[in-house]
C-alpha atoms as a PDB file:
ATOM      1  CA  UNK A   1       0.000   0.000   0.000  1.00  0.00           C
ATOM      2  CA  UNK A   2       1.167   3.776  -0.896  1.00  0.00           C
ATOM      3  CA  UNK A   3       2.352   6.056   1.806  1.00  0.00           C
ATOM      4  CA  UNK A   4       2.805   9.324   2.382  1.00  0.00           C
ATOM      5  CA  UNK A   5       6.465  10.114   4.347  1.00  0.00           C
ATOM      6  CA  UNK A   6       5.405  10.400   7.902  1.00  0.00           C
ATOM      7  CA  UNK A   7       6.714  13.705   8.165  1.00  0.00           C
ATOM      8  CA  UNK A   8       5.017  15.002   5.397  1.00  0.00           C
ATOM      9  CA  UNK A   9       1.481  13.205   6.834  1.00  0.00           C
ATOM     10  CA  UNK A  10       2.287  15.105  10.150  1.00  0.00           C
ATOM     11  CA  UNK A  11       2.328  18.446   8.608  1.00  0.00           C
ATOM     12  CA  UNK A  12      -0.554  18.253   5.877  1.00  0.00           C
ATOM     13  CA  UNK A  13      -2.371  16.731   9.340  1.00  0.00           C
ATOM     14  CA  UNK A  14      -1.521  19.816  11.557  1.00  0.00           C
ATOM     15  CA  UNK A  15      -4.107  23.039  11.485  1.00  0.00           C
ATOM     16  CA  UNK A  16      -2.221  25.287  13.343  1.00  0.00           C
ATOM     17  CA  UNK A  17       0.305  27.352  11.641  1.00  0.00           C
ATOM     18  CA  UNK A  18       2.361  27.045  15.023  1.00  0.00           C
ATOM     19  CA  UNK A  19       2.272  23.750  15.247  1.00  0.00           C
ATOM     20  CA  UNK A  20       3.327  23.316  11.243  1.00  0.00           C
ATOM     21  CA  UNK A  21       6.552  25.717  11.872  1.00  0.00           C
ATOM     22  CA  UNK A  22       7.287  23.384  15.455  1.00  0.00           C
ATOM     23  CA  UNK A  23       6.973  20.104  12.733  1.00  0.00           C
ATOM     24  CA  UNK A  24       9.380  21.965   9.977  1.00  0.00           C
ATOM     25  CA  UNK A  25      11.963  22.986  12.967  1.00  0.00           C
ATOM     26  CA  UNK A  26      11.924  19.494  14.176  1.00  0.00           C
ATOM     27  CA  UNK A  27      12.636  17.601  10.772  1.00  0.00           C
ATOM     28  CA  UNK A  28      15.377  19.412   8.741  1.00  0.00           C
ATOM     29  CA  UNK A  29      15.063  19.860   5.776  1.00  0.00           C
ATOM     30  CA  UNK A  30      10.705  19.565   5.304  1.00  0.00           C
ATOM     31  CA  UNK A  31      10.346  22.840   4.097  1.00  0.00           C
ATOM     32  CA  UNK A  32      12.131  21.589   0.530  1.00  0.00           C
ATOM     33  CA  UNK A  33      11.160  18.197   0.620  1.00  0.00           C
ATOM     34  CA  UNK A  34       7.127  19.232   0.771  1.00  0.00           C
ATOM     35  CA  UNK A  35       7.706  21.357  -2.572  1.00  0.00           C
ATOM     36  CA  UNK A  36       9.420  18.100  -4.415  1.00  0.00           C
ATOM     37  CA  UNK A  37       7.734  16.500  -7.173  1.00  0.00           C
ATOM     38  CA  UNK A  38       8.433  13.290  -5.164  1.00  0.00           C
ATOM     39  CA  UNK A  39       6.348  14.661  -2.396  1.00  0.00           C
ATOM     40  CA  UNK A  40       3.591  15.422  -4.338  1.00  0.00           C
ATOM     41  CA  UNK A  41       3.332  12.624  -6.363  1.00  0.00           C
ATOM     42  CA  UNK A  42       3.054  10.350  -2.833  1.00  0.00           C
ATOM     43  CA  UNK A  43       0.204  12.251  -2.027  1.00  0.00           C
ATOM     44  CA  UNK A  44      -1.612  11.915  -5.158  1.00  0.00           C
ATOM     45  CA  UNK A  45      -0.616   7.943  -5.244  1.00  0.00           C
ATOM     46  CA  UNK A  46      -2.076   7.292  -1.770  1.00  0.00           C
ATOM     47  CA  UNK A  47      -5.316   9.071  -2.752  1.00  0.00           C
ATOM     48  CA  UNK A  48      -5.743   6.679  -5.749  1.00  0.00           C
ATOM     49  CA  UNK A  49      -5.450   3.850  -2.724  1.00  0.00           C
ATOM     50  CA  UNK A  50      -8.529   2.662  -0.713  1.00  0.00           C
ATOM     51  CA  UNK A  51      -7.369   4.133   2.640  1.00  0.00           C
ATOM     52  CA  UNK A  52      -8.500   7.328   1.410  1.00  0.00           C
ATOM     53  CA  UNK A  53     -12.027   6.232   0.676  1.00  0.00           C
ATOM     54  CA  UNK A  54     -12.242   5.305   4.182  1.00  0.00           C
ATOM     55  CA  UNK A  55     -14.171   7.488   5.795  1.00  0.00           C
ATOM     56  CA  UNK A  56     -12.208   7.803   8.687  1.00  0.00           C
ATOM     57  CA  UNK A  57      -9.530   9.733   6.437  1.00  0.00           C
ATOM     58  CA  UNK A  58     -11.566  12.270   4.841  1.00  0.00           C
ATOM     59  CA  UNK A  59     -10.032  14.854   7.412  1.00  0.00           C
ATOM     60  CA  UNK A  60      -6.486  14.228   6.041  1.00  0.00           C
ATOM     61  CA  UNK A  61      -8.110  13.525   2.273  1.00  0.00           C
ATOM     62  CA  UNK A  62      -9.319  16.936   2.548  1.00  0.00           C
ATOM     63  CA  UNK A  63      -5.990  18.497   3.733  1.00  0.00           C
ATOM     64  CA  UNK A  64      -4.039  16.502   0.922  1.00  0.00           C
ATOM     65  CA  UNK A  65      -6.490  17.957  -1.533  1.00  0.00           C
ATOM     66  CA  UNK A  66      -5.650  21.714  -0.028  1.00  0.00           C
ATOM     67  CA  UNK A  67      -2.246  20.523   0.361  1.00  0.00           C
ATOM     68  CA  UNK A  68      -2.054  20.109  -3.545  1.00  0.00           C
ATOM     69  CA  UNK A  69      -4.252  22.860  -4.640  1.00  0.00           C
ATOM     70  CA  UNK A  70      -1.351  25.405  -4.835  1.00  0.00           C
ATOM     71  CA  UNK A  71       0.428  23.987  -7.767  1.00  0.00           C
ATOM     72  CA  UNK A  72      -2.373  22.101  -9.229  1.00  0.00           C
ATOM     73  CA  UNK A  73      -1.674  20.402 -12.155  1.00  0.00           C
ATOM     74  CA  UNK A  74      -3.990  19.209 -15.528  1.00  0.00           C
ATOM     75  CA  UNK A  75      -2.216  15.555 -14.982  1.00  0.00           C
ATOM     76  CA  UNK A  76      -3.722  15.150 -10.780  1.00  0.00           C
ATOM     77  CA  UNK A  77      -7.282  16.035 -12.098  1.00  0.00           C
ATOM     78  CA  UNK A  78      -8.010  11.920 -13.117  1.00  0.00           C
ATOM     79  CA  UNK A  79      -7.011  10.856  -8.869  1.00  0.00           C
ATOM     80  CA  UNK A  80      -9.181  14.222  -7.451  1.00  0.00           C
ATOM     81  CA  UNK A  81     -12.076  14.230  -9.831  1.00  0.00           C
ATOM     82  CA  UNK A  82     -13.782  11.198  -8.187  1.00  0.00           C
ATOM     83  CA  UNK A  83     -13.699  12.658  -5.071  1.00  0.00           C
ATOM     84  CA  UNK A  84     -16.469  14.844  -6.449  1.00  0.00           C
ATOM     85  CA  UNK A  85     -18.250  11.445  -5.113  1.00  0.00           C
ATOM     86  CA  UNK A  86     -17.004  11.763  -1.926  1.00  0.00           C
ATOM     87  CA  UNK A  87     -19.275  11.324   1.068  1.00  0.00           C
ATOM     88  CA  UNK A  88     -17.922  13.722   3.199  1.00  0.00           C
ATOM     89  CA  UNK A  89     -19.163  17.345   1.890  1.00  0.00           C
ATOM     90  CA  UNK A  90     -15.944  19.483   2.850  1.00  0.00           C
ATOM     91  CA  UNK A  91     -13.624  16.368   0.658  1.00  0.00           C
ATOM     92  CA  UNK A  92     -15.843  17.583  -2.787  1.00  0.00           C
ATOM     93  CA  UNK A  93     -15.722  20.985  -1.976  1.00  0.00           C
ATOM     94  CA  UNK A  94     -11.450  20.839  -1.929  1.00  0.00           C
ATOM     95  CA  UNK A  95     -11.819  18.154  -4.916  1.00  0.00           C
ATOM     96  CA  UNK A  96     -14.352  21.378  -7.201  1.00  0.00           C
ATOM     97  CA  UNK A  97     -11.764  24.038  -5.823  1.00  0.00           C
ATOM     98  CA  UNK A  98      -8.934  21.992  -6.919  1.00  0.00           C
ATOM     99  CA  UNK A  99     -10.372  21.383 -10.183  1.00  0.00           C
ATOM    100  CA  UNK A 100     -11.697  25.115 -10.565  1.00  0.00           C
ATOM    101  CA  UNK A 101      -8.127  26.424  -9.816  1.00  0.00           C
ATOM    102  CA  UNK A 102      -7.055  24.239 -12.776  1.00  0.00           C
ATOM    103  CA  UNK A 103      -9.879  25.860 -15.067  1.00  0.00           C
ATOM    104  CA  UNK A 104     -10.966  29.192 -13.689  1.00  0.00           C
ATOM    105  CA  UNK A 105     -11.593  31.344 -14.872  1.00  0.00           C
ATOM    106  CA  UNK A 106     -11.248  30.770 -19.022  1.00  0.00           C
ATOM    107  CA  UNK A 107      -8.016  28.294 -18.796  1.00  0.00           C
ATOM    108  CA  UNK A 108     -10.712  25.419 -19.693  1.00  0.00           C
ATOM    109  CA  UNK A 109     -14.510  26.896 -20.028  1.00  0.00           C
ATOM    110  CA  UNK A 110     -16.186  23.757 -20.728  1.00  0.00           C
ATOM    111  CA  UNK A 111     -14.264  21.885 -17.998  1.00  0.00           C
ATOM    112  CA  UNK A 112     -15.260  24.810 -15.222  1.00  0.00           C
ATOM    113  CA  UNK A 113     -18.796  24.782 -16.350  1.00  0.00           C
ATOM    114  CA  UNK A 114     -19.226  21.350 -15.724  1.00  0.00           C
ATOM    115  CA  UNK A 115     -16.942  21.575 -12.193  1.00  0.00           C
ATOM    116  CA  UNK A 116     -19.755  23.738 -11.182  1.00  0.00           C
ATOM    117  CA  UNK A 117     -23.115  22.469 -12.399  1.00  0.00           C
ATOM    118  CA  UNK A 118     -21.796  18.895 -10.767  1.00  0.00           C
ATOM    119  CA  UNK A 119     -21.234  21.612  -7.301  1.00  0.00           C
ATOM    120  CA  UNK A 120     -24.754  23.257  -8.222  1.00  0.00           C
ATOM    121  CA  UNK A 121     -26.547  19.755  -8.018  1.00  0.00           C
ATOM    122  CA  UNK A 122     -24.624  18.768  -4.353  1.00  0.00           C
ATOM    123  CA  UNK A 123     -26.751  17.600  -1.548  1.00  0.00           C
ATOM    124  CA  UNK A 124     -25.097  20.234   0.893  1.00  0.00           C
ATOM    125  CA  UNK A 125     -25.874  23.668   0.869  1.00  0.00           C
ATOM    126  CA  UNK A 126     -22.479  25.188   1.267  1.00  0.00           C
ATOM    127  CA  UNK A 127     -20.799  23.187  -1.766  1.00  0.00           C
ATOM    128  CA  UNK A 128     -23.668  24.441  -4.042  1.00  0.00           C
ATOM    129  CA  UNK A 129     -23.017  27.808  -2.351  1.00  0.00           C
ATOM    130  CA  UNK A 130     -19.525  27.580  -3.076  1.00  0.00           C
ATOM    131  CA  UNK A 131     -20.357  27.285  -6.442  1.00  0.00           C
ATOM    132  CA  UNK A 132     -22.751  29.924  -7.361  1.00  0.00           C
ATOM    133  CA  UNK A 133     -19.968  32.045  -5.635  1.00  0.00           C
ATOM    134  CA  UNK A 134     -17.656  31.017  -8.514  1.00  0.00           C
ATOM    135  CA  UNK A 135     -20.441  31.362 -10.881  1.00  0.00           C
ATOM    136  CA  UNK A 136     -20.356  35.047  -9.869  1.00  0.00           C
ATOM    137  CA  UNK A 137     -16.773  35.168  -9.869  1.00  0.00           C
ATOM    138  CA  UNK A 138     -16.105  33.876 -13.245  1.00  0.00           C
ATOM    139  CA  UNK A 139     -19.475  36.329 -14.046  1.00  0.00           C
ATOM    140  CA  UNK A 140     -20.746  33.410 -15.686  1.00  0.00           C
ATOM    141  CA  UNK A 141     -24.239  34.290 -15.292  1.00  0.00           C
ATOM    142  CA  UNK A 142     -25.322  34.689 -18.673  1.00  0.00           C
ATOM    143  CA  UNK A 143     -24.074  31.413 -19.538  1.00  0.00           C
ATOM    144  CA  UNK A 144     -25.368  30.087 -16.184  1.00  0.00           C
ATOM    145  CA  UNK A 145     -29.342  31.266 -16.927  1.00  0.00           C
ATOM    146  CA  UNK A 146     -31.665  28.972 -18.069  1.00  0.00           C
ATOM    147  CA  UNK A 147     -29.900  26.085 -15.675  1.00  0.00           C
ATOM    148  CA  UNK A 148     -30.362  28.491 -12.371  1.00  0.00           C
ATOM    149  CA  UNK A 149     -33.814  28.944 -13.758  1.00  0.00           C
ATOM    150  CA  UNK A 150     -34.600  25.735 -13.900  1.00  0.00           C
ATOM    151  CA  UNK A 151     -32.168  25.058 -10.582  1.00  0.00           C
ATOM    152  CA  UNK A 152     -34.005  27.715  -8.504  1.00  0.00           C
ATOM    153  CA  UNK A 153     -37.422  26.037  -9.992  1.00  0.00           C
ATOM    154  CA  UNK A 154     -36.681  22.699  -8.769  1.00  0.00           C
ATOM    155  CA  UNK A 155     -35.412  24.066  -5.361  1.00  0.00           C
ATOM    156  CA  UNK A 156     -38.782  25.899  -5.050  1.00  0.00           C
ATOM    157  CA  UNK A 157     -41.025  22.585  -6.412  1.00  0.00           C
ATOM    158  CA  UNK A 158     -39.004  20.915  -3.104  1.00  0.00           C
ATOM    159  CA  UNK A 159     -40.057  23.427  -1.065  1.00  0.00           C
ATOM    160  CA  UNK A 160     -36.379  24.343  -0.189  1.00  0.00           C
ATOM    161  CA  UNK A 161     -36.852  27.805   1.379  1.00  0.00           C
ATOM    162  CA  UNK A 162     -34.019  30.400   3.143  1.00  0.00           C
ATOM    163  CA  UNK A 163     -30.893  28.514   1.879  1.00  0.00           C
ATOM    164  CA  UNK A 164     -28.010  30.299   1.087  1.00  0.00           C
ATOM    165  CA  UNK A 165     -27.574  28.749  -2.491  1.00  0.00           C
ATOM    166  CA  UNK A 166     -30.861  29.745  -3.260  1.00  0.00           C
ATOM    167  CA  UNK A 167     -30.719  32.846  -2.085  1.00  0.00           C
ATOM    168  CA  UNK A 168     -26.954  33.478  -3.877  1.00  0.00           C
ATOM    169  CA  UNK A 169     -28.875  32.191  -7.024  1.00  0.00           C
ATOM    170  CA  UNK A 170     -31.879  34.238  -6.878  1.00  0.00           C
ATOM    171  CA  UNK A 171     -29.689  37.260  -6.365  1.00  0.00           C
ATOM    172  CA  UNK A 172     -27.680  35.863  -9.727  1.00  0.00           C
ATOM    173  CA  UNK A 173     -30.918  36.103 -11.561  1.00  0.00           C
ATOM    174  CA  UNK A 174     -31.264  39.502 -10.733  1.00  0.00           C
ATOM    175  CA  UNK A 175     -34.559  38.602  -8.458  1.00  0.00           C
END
C-alpha cells in the first residue's frame, strides 16, 4: 500500500500554523522536501489507494487535496475528480476548488462549467453555495441562466426555502 512520508502526513495533518513551523523545525530539511515533485506525487498515489475512501480519512483527504491545490496540475485532475463522489461534503468541496483552480476562470470553459453544475446539483448547501460564488466570480451568469432557472425552480417545487444557495442564485438572476 502507498504512503505518504510520515513527516510530510504530520504536517498536511496539523491546522495550526504554530504547530506546522514546530513540525518543519523538528525535521530538517521539510520545508524543501514538501515542494518536491516526489512529495507530491506520494500524495496523489495514496489518494488513488482505498485508505483514502475510508471514511475515517476524509479529514487528512481533505488536507491533501488543499495541500495540492497550490500547484495544481492538468495531470492530478483523473485521482481528485472522483472525489467529487465523496461522502464527506468538505472532501468535494477541496476536490471542485482543486479542479476550478485548474480551469478558472477561461483556462478550460467547458471543464469549469461542468466543475460547477456537478457543485450546483450537491446535496449540501455550502458546496452548491460555493459554487454559485464562482459562478459570480467567473461572471458566468449569462451562460449560467436557463440552468439556475430551472435550478431555482426545482429548489422551489421541493419546497427548499431560506438557503443560502438559493438565495446566492436568486440574487444571480437579478430577483
Amino acid at each position: 500500500m502507498k504512503q505518504i512520508d510520515p513527516e510530510v502526513r504530520e504536517y498536511i495533518a496539523s491546522d495550526e500554523s504554530m504547530t506546522r513551523v514546530t513540525i518543519l523545525q523538528r525535521h530538517e530539511g521539510l520545508k524543501e522536501r514538501l515542494k518536491t515533485p516526489e512529495t507530491r506525487r506520494g500524495i496523489i498515489d495514496w489518494l488513488g489507494t482505498a485508505e483514502a475512501w475510508q471514511d475515517a480519512n476524509a479529514g487528512f483527504v481533505n488536507k491533501c487535496i488543499q495541500f495540492l491545490n497550490d500547484g495544481a496540475k492538468e495531470a492530478e485532475a483523473d485521482t481528485i475528480r472522483p472525489f467529487l463522489l465523496h461522502g464527506d461534503p468538505f472532501v468535494r468541496l477541496r476536490a471542485s476548488e482543486f479542479l476550478i483552480t485548474l480551469y478558472f476562470p477561461d483556462r478550460n470553459p467547458e471543464a469549469l462549467l461542468g466543475v460547477l453544475q456537478i457543485m450546483l446539483l450537491d446535496r449540501e448547501d455550502a458546496v452548491r453555495t460555493a459554487g454559485l460564488r464562482y459562478v459570480e466570480r467567473a461572471a458566468l451568469q449569462d451562460r449560467f441562466h436557463a440552468f439556475l432557472e430551472r435550478w431555482v425552480a426545482l429548489e422551489r417545487g421541493r419546497g427548499v426555502r431560506g438557503t443560502e444557495s438559493l438565495e446566492v442564485a436568486e440574487r444571480l438572476l437579478g430577483r
